[in-house]
Protein backbone atom coordinates (compact mmCIF):
# COMPACT_ATOMS: atom_id res chain seq x y z
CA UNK A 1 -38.98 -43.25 13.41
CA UNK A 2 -40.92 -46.50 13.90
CA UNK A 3 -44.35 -44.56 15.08
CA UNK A 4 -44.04 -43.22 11.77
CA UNK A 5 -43.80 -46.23 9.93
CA UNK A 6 -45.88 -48.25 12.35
CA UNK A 7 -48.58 -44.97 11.50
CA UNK A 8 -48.38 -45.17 7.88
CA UNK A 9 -48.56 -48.67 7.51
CA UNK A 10 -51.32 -48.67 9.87
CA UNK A 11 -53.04 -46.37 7.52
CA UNK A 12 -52.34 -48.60 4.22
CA UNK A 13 -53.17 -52.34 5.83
CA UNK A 14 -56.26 -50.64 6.70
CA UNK A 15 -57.24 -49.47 3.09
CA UNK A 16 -55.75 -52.16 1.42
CA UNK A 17 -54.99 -55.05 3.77
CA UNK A 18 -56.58 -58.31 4.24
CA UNK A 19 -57.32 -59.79 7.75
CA UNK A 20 -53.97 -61.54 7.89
CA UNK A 21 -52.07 -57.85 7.64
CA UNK A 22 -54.69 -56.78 10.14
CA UNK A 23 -53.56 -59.23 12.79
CA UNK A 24 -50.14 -58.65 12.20
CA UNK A 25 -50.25 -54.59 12.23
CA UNK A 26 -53.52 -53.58 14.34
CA UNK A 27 -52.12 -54.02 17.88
CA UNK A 28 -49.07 -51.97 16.95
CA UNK A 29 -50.84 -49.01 17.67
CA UNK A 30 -48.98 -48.47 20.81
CA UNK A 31 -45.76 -47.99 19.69
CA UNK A 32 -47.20 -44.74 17.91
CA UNK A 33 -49.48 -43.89 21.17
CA UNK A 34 -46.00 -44.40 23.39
CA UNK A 35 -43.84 -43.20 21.44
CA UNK A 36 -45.40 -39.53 20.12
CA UNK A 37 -48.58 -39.41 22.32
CA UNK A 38 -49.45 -35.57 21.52
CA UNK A 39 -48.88 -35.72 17.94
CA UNK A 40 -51.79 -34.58 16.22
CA UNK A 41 -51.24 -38.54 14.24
CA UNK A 42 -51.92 -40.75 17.23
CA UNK A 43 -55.88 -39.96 16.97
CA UNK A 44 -55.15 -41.43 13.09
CA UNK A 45 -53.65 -44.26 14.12
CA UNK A 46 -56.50 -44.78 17.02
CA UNK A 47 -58.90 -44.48 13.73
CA UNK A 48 -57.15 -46.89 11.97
CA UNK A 49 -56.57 -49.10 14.68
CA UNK A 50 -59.95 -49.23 15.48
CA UNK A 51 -61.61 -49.92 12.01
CA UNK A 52 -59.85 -53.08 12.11
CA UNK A 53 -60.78 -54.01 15.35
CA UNK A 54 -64.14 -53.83 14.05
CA UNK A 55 -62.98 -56.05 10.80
CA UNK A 56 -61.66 -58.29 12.78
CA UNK A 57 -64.24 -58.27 15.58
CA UNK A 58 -66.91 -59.22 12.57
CA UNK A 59 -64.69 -61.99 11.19
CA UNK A 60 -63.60 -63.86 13.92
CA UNK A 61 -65.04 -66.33 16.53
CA UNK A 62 -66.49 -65.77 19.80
CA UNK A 63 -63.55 -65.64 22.03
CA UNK A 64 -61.32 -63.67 19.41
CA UNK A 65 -64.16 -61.20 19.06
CA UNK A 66 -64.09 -60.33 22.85
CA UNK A 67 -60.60 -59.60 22.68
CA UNK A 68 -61.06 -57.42 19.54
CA UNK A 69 -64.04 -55.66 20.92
CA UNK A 70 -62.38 -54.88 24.14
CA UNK A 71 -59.56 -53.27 22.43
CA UNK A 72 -62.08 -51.21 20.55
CA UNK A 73 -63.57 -50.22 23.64
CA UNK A 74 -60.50 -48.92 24.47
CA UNK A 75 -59.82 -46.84 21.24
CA UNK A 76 -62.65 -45.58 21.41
CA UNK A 77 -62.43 -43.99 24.69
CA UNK A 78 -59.60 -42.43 23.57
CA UNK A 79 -61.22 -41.04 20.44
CA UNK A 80 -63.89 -39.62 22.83
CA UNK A 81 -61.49 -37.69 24.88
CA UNK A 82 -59.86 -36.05 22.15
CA UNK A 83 -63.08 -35.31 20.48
CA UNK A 84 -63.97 -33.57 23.19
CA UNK A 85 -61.03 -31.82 24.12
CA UNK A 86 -60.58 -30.90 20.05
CA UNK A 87 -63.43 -31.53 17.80
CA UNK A 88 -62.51 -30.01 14.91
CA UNK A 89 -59.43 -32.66 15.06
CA UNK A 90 -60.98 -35.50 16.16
CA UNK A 91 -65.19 -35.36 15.91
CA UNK A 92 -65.02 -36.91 12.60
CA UNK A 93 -62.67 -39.28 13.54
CA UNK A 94 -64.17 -40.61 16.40
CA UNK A 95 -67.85 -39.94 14.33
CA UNK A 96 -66.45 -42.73 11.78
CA UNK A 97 -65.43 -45.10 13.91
CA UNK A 98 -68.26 -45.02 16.17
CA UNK A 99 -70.39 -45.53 12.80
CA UNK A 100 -68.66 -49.18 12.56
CA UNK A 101 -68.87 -49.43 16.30
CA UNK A 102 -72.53 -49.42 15.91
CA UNK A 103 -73.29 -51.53 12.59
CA UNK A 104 -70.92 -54.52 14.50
CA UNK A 105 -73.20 -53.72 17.65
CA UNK A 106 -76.17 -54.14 15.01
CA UNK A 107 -77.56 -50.88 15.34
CA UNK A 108 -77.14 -50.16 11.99
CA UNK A 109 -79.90 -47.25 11.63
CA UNK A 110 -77.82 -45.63 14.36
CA UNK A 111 -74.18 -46.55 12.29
CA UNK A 112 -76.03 -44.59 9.25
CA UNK A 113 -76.70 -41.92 11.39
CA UNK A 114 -72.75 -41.58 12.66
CA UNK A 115 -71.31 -42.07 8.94
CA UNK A 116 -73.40 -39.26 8.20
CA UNK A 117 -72.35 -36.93 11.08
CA UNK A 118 -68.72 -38.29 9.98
CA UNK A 119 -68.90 -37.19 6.29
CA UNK A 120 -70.29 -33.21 7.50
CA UNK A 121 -67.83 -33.02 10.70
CA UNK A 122 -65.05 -34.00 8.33
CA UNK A 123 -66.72 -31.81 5.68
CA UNK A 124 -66.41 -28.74 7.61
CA UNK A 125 -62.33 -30.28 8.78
CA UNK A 126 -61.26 -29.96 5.49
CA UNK A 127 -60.70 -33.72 6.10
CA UNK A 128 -60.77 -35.44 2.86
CA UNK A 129 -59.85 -38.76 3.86
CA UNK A 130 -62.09 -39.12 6.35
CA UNK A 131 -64.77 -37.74 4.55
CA UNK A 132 -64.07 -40.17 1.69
CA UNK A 133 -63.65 -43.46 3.99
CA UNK A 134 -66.94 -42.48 5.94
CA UNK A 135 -69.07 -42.07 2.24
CA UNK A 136 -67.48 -45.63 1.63
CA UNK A 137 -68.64 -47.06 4.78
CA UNK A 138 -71.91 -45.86 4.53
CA UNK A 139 -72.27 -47.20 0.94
CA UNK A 140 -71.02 -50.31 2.53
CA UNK A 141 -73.83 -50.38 5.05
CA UNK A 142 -76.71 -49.50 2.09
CA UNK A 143 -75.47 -52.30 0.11
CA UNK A 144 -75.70 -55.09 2.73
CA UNK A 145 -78.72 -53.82 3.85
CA UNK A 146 -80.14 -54.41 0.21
CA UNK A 147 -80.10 -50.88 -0.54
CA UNK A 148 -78.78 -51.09 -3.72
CA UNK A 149 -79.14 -47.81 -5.42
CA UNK A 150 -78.50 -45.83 -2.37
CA UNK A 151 -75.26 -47.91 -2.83
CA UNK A 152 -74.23 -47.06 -6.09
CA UNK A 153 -74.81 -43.38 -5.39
CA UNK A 154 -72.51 -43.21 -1.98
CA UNK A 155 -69.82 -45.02 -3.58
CA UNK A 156 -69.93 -43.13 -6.55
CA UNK A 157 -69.53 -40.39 -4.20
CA UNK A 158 -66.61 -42.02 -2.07
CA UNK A 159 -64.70 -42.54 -5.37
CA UNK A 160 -64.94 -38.91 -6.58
CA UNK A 161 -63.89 -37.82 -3.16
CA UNK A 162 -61.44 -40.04 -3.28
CA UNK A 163 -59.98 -39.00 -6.78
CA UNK A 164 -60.79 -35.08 -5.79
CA UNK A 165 -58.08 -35.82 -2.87
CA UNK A 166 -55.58 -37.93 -5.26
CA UNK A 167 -56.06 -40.92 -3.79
CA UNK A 168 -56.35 -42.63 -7.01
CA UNK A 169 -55.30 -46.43 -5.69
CA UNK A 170 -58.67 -45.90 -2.71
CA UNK A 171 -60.81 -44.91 -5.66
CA UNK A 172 -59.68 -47.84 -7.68
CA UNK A 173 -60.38 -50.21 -4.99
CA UNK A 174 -64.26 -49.10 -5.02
CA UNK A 175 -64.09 -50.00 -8.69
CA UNK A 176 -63.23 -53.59 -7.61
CA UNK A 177 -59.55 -53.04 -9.00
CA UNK A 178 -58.38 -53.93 -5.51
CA UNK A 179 -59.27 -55.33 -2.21
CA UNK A 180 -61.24 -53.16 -0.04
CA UNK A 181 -62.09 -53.35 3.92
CA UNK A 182 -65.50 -55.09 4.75
């Protein structure tokens, strides 16, 4: 039962965490990878894991950010191999997080480039989530590179898909009602 709790709660530190939940939560990804490692929710948690490994990576100092990034590295190896052993599983999955990957890297045409291929892989999944969290990423990326209309229009987007799925509380947090991942 705890790689289902550590899973969900994963899942909701992400979305509506700060950095202190992140640190506390984000290397407990192996309890879910040890304890159910073919369940179809260990590539989630990966996700999950992951996108705060880039949070934190981004926040922290030097030495903590080697640590973070390394981990990442990791993660996303994993996401790799099941993306290529299952794409229409993992694809958008591992298409999202390599997206952050590449805007922490600084490559941030290229992170554009893999939100996009995230939103249509998860698209054609039936993936909601994913598809919401990668529109919200990208509007991210548009708005601190200056972009400010293509902004408005992606996260416009990422709250209807958001509310379209039910996840009112995600679409609220676009709306500045609550915190939201950097």
């Amino acid at each position: 039962y705890q790689a289902w709790l550590v899973y969900a709660k994963l899942r909701a530190v992400y979305l509506f965490g700060d950095l202190a939940d992140y640190q506390a939560w984000v290397g407990r990804v192996a309890v879910v990878e040890s304890s159910v490692p073919s369940h179809t929710k260990v590539p989630v948690a990966v996700m999950y894991a992951a996108l705060m490994r880039c949070r934190l990576a981004r926040e922290a100092g030097a030495a903590a950010a080697q640590a973070h990034v390394a981990e990442l590295s990791r993660l996303r190896g994993r996401l790799a191999e099941w993306a290529a052993a299952g794409p229409a599983n993992v694809a958008h999955r591992r298409a999202l997080v390599e997206g952050e990957a590449a805007w922490l890297e600084g490559r941030s045409g290229e992170a554009m480039g893999w939100y996009e291929r995230a939103v249509a892989l998860a698209r054609v999944a039936r993936c909601a989530p994913v598809e919401a969290l990668a529109t919200e990423r990208a509007a991210a990326l548009a708005g601190a590179e200056g972009r400010a209309q293509e902004q408005a229009l992606r996260k416009a987007e990422a709250q209807r898909l958001w509310r379209d799925w039910g996840a009112d509380a995600c679409a609220a947090r676009l709306s500045g009602e609550a915190a939201a991942p950097k």
